[in-house]
Protein backbone atom coordinates (compact mmCIF):
# COMPACT_ATOMS: atom_id res chain seq x y z
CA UNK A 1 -21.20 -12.06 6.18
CA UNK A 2 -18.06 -14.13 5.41
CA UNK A 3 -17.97 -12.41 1.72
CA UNK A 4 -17.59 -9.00 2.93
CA UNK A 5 -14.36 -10.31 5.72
CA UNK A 6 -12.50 -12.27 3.37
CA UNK A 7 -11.56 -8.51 1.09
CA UNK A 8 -11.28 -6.71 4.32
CA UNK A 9 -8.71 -9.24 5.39
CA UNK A 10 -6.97 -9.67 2.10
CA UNK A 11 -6.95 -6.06 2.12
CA UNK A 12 -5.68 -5.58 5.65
CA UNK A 13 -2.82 -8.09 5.06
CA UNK A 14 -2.05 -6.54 1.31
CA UNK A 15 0.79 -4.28 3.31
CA UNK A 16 2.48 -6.93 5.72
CA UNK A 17 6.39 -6.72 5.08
CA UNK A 18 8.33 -8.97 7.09
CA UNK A 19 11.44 -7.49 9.59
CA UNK A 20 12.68 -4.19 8.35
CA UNK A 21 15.88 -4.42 9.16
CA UNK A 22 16.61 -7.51 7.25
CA UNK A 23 16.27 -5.62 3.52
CA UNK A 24 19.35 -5.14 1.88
CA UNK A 25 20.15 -3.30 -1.64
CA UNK A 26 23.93 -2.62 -3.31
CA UNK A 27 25.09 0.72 -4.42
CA UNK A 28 27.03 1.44 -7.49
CA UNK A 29 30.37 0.23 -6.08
CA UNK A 30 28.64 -3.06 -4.78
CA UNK A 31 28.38 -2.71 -1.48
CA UNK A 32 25.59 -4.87 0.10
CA UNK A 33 24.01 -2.89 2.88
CA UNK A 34 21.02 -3.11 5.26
CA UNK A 35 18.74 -1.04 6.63
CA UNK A 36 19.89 -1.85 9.91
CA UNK A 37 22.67 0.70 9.12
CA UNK A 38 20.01 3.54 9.59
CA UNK A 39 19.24 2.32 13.28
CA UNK A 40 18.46 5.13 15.40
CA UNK A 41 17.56 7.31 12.39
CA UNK A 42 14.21 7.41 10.57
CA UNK A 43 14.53 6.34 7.11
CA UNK A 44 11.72 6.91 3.82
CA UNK A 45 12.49 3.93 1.86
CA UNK A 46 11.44 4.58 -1.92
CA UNK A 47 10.90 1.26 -4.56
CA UNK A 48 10.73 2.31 -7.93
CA UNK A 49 11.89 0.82 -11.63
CA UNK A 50 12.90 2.51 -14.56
CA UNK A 51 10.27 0.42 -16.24
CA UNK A 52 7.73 1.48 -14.32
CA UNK A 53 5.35 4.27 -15.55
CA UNK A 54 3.77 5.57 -12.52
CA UNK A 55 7.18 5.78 -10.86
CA UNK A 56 8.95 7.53 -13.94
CA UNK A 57 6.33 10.22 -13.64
CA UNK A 58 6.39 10.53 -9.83
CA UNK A 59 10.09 10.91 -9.57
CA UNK A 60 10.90 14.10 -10.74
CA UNK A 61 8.46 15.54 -8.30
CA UNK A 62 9.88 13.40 -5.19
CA UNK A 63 12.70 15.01 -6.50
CA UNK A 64 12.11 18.60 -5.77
CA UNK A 65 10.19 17.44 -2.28
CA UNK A 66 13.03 16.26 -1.33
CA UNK A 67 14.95 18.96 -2.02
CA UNK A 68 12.57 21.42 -0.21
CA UNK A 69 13.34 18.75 2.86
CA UNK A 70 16.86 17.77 3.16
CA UNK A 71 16.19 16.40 6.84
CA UNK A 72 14.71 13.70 5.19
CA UNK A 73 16.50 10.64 4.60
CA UNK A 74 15.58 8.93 1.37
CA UNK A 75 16.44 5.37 0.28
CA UNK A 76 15.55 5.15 -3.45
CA UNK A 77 16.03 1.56 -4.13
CA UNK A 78 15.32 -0.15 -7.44
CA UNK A 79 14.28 -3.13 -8.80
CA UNK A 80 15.62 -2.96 -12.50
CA UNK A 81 17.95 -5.80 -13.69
CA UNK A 82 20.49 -3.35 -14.13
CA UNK A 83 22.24 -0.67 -12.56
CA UNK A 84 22.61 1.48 -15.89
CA UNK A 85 18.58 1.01 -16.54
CA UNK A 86 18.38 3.37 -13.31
CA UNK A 87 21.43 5.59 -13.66
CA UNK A 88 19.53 5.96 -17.00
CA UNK A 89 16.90 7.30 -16.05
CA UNK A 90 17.79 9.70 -13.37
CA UNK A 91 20.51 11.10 -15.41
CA UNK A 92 17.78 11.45 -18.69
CA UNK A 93 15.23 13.36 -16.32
CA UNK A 94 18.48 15.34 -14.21
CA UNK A 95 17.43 13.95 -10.89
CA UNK A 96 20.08 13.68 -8.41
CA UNK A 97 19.94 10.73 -6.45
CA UNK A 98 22.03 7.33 -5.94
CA UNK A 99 21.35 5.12 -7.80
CA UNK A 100 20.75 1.86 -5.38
CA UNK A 101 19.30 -2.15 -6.76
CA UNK A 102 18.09 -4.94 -5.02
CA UNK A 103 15.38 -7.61 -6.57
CA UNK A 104 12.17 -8.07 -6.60
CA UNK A 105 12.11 -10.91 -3.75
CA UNK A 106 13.57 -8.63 -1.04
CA UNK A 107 11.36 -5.41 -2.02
CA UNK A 108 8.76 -8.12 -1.44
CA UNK A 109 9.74 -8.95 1.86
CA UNK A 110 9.13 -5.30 2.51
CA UNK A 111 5.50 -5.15 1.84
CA UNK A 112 6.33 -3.97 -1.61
CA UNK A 113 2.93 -5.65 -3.90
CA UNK A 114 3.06 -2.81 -6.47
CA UNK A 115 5.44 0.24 -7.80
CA UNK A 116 6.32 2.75 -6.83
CA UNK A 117 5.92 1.66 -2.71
CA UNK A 118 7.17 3.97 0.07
CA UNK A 119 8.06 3.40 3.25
CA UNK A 120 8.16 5.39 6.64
CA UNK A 121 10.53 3.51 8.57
CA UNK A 122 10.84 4.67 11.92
CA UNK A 123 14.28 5.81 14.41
CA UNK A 124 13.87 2.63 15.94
CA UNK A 125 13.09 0.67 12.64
CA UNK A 126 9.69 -0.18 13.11
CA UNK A 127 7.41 0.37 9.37
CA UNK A 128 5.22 3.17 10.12
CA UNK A 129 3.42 3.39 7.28
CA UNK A 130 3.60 2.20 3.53
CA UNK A 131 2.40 3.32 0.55
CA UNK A 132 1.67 1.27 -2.89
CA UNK A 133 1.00 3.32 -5.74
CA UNK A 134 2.45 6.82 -7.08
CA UNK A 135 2.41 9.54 -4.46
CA UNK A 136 0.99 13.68 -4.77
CA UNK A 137 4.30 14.57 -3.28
CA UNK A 138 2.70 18.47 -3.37
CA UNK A 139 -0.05 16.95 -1.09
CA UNK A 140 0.22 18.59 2.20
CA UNK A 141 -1.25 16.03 4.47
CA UNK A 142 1.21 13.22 2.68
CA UNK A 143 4.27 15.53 3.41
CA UNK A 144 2.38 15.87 7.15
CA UNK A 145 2.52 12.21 7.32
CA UNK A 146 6.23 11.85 5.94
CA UNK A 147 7.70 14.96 8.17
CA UNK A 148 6.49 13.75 11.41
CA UNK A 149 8.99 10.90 11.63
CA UNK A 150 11.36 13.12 10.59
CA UNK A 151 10.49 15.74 13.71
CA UNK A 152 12.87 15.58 16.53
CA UNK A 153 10.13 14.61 19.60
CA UNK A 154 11.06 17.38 21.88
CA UNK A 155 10.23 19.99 19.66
């Protein structure tokens, strides 16, 4: 009996980030900033590396989903060493985003155990949902998922 708990558990726990708010990433300028700026507004936090296969083939397409929902607010964070590794990159494949870094340690603390993770982070900063691994961004019941944070609650 105790073989089959101990992978349910591990897997339960494998998505357990610590306090939202506390995350922090710098922009190009190097600004430090929090997620606690966001409060009151639902945020989809996005860690990726230019590094990273899965999320150099994912991005283009989060991309043009975003695009196709600007009421979205997207936090595409990366881990790279470098801020020109990810300007890089977005620049090479035309995607228009910021380009925004923090390390390894603090996309940890966010439940991050694998790239790309996203995040639904709710209006009142609570983590909704996360997701480890490369997302179908064309997938319907995903953008379902995603939109309904984003979905003023008296409509």
């Amino acid at each position: 009996m105790f073989r089959f708990l101990i992978p349910l558990l591990l897997f339960a726990c494998a998505f357990a980030p610590a306090q939202a708010t506390a995350f922090q990433w710098l922009d190009e300028a190097g600004t430090m900033h929090h997620l606690d700026e966001y409060s009151g507004k639902p945020v989809l936090l996005h860690l990726w590396a230019s590094w990273c296969p899965p999320c150099r083939a994912e991005m283009p397409e989060l991309s043009a989903w975003l695009k196709k929902h600007p009421e979205v607010t997207l936090l595409p964070v990366s881990v790279d060493n470098e801020f020109a590794d990810a300007k890089n990159f977005l620049a090479g494949q035309h995607i228009v985003m910021p380009a925004l870094l923090t390390d390894q340690s603090q996309a940890m603390s966010m439940g991050a155990r694998g790239l790309p993770t996203t995040i639904i982070i709710s209006a009142n900063g609570k983590i909704k949902q996360g997701f480890i691994g490369a997302r179908n961004w064309l997938d319907s019941d995903f953008t379902s998922k995603v939109l309904r944070e984003f979905t003023p609650a008296d409509k």
